[in-house]
Protein backbone atom coordinates (compact mmCIF):
# COMPACT_ATOMS: atom_id res chain seq x y z
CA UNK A 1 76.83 -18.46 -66.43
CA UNK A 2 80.01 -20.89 -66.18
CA UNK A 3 83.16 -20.24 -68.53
CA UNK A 4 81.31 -22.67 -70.64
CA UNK A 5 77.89 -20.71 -71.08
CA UNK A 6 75.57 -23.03 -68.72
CA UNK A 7 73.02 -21.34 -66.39
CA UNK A 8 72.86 -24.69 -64.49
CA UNK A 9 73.23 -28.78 -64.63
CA UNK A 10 70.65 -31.38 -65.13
CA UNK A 11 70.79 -32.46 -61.35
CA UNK A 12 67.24 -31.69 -59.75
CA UNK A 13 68.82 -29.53 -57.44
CA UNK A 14 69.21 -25.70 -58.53
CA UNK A 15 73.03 -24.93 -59.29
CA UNK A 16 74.09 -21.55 -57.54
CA UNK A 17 76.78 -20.06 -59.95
CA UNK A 18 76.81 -16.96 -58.30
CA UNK A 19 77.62 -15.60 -54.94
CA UNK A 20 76.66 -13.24 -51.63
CA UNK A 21 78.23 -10.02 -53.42
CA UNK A 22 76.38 -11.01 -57.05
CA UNK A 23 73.08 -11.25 -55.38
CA UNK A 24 72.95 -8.27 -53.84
CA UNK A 25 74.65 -6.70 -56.83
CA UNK A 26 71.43 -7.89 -58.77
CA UNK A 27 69.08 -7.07 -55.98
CA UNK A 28 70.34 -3.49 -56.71
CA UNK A 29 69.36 -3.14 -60.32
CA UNK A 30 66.15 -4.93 -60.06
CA UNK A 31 65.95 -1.91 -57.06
CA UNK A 32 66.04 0.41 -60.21
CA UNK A 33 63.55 -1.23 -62.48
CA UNK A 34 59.90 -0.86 -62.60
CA UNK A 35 59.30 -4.72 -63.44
CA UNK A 36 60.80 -8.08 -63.41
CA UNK A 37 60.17 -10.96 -66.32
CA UNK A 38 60.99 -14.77 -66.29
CA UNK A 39 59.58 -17.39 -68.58
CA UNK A 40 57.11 -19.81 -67.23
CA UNK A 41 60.28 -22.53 -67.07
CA UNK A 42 61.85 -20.37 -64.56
CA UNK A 43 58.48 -19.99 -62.47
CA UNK A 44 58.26 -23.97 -62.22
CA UNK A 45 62.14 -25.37 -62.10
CA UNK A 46 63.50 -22.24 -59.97
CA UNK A 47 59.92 -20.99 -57.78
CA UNK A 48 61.42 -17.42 -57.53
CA UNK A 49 59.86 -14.98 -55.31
CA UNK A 50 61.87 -11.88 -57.64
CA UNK A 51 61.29 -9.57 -54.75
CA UNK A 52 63.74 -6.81 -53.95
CA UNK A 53 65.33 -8.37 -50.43
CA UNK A 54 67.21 -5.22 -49.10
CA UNK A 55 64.53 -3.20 -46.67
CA UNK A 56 66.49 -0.09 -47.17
CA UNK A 57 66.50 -0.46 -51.21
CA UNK A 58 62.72 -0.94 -51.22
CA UNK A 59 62.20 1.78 -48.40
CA UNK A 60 63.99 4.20 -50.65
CA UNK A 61 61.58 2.81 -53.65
CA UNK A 62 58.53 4.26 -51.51
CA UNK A 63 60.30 7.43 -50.95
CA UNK A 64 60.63 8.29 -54.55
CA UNK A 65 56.74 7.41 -54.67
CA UNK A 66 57.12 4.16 -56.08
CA UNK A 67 55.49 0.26 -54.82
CA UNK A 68 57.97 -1.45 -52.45
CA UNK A 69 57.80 -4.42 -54.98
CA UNK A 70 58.68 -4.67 -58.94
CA UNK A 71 55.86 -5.37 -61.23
CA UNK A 72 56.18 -9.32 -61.58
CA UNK A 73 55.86 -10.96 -65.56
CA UNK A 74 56.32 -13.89 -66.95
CA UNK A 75 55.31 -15.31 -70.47
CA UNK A 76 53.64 -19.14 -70.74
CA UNK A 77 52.71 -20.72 -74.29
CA UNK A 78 51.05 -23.71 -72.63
CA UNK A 79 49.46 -22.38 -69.10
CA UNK A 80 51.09 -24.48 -67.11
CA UNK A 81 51.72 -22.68 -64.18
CA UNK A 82 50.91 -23.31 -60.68
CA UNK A 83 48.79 -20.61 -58.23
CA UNK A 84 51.07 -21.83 -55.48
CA UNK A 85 54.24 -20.51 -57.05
CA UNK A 86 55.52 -17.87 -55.10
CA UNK A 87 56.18 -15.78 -58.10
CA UNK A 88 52.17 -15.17 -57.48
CA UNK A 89 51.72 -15.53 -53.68
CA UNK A 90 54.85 -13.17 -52.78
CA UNK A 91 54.84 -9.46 -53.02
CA UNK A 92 52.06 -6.56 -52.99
CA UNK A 93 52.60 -5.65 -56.71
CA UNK A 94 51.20 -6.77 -59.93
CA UNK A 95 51.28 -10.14 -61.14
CA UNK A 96 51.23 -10.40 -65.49
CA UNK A 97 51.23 -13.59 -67.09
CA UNK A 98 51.11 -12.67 -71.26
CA UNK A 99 49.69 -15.76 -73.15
CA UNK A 100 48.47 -16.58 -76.55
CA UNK A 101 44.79 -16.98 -77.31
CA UNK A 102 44.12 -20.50 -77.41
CA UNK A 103 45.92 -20.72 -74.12
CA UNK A 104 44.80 -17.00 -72.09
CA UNK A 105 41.04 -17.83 -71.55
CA UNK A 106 41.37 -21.03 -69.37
CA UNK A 107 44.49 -19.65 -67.60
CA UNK A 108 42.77 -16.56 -66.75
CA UNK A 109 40.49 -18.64 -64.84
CA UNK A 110 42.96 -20.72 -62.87
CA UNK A 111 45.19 -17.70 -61.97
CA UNK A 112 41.95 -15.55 -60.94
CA UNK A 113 42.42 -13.78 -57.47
CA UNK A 114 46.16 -14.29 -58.41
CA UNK A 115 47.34 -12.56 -61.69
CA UNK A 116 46.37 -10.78 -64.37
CA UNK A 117 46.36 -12.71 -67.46
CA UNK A 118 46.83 -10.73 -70.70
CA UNK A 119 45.53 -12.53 -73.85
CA UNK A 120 49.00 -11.47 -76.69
CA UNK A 121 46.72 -12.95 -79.90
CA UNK A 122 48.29 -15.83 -81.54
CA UNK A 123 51.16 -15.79 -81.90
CA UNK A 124 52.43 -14.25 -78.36
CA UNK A 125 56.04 -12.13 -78.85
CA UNK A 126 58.17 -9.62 -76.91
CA UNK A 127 57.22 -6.63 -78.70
CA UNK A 128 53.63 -7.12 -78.06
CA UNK A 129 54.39 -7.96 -74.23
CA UNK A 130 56.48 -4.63 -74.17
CA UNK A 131 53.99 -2.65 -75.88
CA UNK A 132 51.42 -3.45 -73.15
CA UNK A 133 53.73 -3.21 -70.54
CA UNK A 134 54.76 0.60 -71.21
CA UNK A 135 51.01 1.60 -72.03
CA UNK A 136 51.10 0.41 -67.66
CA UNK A 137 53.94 3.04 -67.02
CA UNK A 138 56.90 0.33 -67.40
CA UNK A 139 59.98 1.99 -68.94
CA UNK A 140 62.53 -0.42 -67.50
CA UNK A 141 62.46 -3.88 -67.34
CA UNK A 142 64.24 -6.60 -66.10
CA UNK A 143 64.41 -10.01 -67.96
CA UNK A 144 65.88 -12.41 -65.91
CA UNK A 145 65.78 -15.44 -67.98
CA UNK A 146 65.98 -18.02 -68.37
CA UNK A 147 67.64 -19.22 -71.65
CA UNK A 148 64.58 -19.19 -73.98
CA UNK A 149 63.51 -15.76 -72.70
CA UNK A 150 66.95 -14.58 -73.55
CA UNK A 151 66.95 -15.98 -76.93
CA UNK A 152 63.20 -14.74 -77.44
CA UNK A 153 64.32 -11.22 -76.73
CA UNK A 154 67.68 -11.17 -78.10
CA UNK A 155 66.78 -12.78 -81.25
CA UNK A 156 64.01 -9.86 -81.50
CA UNK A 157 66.65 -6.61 -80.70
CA UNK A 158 64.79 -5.37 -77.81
CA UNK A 159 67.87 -5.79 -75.56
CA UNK A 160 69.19 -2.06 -74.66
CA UNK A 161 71.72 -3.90 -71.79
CA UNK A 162 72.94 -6.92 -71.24
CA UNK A 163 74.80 -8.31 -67.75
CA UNK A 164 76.69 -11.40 -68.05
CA UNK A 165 78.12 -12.94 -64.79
CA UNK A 166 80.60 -15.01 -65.43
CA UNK A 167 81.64 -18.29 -62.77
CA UNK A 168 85.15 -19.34 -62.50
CA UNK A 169 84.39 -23.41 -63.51
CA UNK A 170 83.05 -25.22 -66.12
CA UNK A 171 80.06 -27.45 -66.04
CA UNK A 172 80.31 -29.34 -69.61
CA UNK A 173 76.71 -31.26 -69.05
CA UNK A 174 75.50 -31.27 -72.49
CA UNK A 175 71.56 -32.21 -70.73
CA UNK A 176 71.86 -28.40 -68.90
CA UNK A 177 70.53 -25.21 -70.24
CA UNK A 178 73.14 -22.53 -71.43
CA UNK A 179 72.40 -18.81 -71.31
CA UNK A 180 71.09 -18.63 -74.75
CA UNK A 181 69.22 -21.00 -77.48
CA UNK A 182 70.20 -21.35 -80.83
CA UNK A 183 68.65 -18.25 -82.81
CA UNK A 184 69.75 -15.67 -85.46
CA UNK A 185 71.24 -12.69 -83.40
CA UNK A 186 71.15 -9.32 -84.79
CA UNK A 187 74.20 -9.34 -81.95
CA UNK A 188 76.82 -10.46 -84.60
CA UNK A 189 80.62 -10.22 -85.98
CA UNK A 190 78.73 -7.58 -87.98
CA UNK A 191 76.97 -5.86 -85.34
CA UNK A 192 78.96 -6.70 -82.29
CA UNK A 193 77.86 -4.87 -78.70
CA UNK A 194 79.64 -2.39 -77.23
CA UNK A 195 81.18 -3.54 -73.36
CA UNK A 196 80.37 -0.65 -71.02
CA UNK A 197 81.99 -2.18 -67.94
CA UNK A 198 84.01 -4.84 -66.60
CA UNK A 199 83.74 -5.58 -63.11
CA UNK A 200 85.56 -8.25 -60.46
CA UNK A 201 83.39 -9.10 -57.92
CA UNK A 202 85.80 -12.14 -56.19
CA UNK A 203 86.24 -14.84 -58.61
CA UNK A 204 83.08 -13.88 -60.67
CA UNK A 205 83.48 -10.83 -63.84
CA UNK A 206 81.03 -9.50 -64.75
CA UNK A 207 80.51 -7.61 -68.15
CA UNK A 208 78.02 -5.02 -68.74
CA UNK A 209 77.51 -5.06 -72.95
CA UNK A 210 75.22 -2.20 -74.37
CA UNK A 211 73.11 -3.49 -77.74
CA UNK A 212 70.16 -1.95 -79.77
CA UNK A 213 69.09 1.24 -78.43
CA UNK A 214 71.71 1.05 -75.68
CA UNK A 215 74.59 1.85 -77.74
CA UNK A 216 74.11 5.59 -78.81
C-alpha cells in the first residue's frame, strides 16, 4: 500500500506499488501455502493468474509431494465472474468459488468445466469458507485481497499473519481503494498486533504483524 493506505488509484490502468524484489518476495510465501484467495473484485479489475512464477519454487513443491500450483479461491456475492478470467483458465490445480445460495446454483452452471462452486448458505462468511477449505487438506492460506476481503477477514479474527508492504509515495485519490474498509477490528489500541519483522527491500518496508492465533 502507499504511505497513505491505497492499494491503487481510480485510473483504469492497474497501479504497481510494488517492485521486482517484492514480487518475488511474495511469489515465495504463496510457494509455502497450500491455497491462494482473492475476492471476485480482484478476479475482474486485476485478471490475476496467482500462479507461483519461479520453476524452481514450484519444482521443489512437487518434490515434497505437493501440486506445482496453489489451490485457487475466491468469494462472489453476486456471480459475476467471467469463465475467461485467467484466475480459472491458468494453472492445473483447483479452482473454488464459495457463494451464497441464492447466487451458487446458476453460477455453478456458468463456471461448469471450470470451477468448483461451493454453495456457503445465506449468508456466505470466512469461517464457513475456512471450514470447508481445511476439511480439503488446506492449513495455510493466502488472502491476497483486495480491500473488502481484508476487512471481511480481519473484521472476523481469522488473521494469524499479516504482511504490509509499504510504497515510498502517496496517492491521496479519495475515488481509490485503501487496504482496508471501514469495520470494527478486534486489531485495536486494546488488542494491538505484535510486529514480528521489519524488512527493507529498496525503498519499500515491509512489516510482518502477528494477530489472533499468530501471537502465542
Amino acid at each position: 500500500m502507499s504511505v497513505d493506505g491505497y492499494i491503487d488509484d481510480a485510473s483504469p490502468e492497474r497501479l504497481r506499488l510494488s517492485s521486482a524484489a517484492d514480487f518475488d518476495r511474495v511469489d515465495a510465501v504463496r510457494a509455502g501455502c497450500d491455497a491462494i484467495l482473492v475476492g471476485a473484485g480482484t478476479v475482474r479489475a486485476d485478471d490475476p493468474q496467482l500462479l507461483i512464477r519461479s520453476p524452481s519454487r514450484r519444482e521443489q513443491r512437487v518434490a515434497r509431494g505437493l501440486p506445482a500450483d496453489l489451490t485457487k479461491v475466491t468469494l462472489t456475492w453476486s456471480g459475476d465472474l467471467d469463465p475467461g478470467a485467467r484466475f480459472f483458465t491458468t494453472g492445473t490445480a483447483p479452482k473454488l468459488v464459495y457463494a451464497p445460495s441464492g447466487t451458487a446454483a446458476a453460477l455453478a452452471g456458468r463456471l461448469d468445466g471450470h470451477a468448483e462452486v461451493v454453495d456457503t448458505g445465506d449468508p456466505l462468511t470466512p469461517e464457513t469458507v475456512l471450514a470447508d477449505l481445511a476439511a480439503r487438506g488446506v492449513r495455510r492460506l493466502m488472502v491476497e485481497g483486495g480491500g473488502a476481503v481484508h476487512t471481511l477477514f480481519l473484521t472476523a479474527g481469522l488473521v494469524d499473519e499479516l504482511q504490509v508492504v509499504v510504497a515510498p509515495f502517496f496517492l491521496g485519490d479519495p475515488a481509490g481503494p485503501r487496504f482496508v474498509r471501514s469495520g470494527v477490528f478486534p486489531q485495536s489500541p486494546a488488542h494491538p498486533m505484535r510486529l514480528a519483522e521489519i524488512t527493507r527491500i529498496g525503498d519499500l518496508a515491509l512489516l510482518r504483524y502477528l494477530t489472533g492465533a499468530g501471537r502465542a
